[in-house]
Protein backbone atom coordinates (compact mmCIF):
# COMPACT_ATOMS: atom_id res chain seq x y z
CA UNK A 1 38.80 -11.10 -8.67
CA UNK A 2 37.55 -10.77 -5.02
CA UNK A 3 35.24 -12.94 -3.97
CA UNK A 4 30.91 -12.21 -3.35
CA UNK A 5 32.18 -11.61 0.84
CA UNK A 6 34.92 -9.36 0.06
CA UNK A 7 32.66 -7.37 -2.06
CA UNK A 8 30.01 -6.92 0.32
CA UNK A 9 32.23 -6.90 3.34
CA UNK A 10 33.81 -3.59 1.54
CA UNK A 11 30.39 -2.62 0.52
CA UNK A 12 29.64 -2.59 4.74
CA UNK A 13 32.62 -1.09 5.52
CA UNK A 14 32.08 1.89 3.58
CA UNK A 15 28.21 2.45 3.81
CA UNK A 16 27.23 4.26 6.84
CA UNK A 17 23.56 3.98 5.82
CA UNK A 18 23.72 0.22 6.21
CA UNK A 19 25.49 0.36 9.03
CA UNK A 20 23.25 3.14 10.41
CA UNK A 21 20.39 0.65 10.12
CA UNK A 22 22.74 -1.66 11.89
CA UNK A 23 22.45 -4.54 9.03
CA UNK A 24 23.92 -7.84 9.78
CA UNK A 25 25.04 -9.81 6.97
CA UNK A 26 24.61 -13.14 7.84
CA UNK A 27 25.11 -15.09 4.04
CA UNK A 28 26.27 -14.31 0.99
CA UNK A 29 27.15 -15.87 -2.36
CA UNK A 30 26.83 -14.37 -6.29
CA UNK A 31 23.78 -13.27 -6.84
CA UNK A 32 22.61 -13.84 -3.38
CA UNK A 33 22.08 -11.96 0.07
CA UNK A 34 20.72 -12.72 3.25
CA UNK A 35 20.23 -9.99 5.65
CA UNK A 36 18.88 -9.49 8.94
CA UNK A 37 18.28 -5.96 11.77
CA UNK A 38 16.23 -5.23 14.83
CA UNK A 39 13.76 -2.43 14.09
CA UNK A 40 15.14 0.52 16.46
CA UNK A 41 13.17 3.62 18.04
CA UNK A 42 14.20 5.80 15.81
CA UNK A 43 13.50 4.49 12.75
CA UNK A 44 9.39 4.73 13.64
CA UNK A 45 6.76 6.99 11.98
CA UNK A 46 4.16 8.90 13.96
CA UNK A 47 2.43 6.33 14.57
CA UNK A 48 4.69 3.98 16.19
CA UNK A 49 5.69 1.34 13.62
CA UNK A 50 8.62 0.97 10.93
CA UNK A 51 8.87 3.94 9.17
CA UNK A 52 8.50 2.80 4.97
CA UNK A 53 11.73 3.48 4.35
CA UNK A 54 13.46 1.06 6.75
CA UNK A 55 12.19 -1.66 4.98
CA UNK A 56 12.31 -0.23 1.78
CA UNK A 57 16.13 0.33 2.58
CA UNK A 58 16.65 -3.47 4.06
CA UNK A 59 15.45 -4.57 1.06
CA UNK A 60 17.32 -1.98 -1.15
CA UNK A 61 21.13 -3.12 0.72
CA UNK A 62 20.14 -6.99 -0.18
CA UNK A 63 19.29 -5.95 -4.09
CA UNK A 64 22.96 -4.24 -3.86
CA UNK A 65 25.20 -6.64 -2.29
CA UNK A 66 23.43 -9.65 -3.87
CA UNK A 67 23.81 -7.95 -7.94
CA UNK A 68 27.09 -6.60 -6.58
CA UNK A 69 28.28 -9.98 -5.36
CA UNK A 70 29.13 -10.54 -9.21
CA UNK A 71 32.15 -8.62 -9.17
CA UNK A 72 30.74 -6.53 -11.43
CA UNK A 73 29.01 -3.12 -10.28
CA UNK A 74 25.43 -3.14 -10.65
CA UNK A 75 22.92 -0.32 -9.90
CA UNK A 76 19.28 -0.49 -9.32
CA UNK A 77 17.23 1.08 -11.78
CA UNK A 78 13.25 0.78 -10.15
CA UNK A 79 12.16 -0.95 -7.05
CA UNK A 80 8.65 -1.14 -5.45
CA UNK A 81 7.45 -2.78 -2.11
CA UNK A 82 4.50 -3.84 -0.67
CA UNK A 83 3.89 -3.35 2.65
CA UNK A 84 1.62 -5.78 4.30
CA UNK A 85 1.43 -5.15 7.87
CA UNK A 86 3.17 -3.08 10.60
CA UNK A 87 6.44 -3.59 12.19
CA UNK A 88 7.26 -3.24 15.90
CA UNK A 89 10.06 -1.72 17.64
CA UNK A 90 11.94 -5.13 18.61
CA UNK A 91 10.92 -7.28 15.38
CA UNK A 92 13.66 -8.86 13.87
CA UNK A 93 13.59 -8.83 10.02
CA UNK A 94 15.24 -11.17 7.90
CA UNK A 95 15.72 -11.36 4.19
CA UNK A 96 17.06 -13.27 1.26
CA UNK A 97 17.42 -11.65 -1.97
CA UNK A 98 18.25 -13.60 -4.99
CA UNK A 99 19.25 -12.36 -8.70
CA UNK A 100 20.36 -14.16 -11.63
CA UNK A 101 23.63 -13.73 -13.53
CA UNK A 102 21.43 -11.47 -16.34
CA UNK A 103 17.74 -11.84 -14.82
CA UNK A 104 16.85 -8.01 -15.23
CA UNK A 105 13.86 -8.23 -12.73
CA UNK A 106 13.50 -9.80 -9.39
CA UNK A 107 11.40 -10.75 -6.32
CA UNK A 108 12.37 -10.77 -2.38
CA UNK A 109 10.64 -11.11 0.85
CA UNK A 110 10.90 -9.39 3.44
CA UNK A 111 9.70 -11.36 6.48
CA UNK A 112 9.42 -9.77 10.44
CA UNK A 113 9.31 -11.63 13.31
CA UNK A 114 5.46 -11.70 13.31
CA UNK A 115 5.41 -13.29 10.19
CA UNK A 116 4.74 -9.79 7.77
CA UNK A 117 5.73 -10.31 4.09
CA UNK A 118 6.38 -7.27 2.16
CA UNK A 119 7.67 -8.21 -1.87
CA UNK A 120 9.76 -5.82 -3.42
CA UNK A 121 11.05 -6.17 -7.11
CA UNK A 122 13.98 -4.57 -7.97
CA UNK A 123 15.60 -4.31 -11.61
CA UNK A 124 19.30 -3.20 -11.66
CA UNK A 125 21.24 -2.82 -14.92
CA UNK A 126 24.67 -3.77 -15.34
CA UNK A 127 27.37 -2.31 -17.55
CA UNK A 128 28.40 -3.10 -20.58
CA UNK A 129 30.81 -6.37 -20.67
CA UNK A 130 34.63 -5.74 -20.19
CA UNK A 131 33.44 -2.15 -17.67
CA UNK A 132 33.95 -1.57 -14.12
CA UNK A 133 34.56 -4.85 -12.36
CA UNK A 134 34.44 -4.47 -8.51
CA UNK A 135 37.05 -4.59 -5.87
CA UNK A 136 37.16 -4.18 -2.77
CA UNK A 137 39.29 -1.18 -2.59
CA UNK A 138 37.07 0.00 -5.30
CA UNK A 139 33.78 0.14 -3.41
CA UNK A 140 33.25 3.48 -2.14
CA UNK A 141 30.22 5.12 -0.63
């Protein structure tokens, strides 16, 4: 079975969204992500500051590669986020995501460099025991 970085590094290599966003994966482990990107011109609202979504996605890519990182393919099922203040075109934002091995719900924050915190929860379902386990050749957009 491939390891947590082969499954994300597949996971990269195959999603142009998260590579479109220009994600850097800086860690990774089982149940684990931690995530960083530069908030880009383009991916502002009208009034000048991160778009929802860009966020929302950040956040969304850590959920994935850190429930993926199991071996066994995991979807979300909800997420929310909170957003607390604005982002700037420049900001860096980091973020750690952390599931359990069968934790159905969980927390992350989403920290800028100006110090915003926006928590998202995220519940992802897994398959039944014995179904899809992941490989890298496997993971496909």
């Amino acid at each position: 079975m491939p390891n947590s970085k082969q499954i994300v590094d597949a996971m990269m290599a195959n999603g142009a969204f998260s590579q479109w966003l220009g994600i850097e994966v800086v860690d990774t482990s089982p149940g684990s992500a931690t995530l960083q990107m530069t908030l880009r011109d383009d991916m502002t609202n009208g009034f000048g500051v991160a778009h929802g979504g860009i966020s929302y996605s950040l956040a969304d890519s850590a959920l994935a590669f850190a429930s993926n990182g199991h071996g066994q393919h995991a979807i979300s099922v909800e997420t929310s986020i909170s957003h607390a203040k604005p982002i700037r075109v420049g900001d860096l934002l980091p973020l750690r995501y952390l599931v359990g091995d069968t934790a159905d719900i969980h927390d992350s924050l989403v920290c800028d460099a100006i110090k915003s915190l926006y928590l998202r929860r995220g519940r992802r379902r897994l398959p039944e025991r014995g179904r899809r386990q992941l490989r890298p050749e496997s993971v496909q957009q």
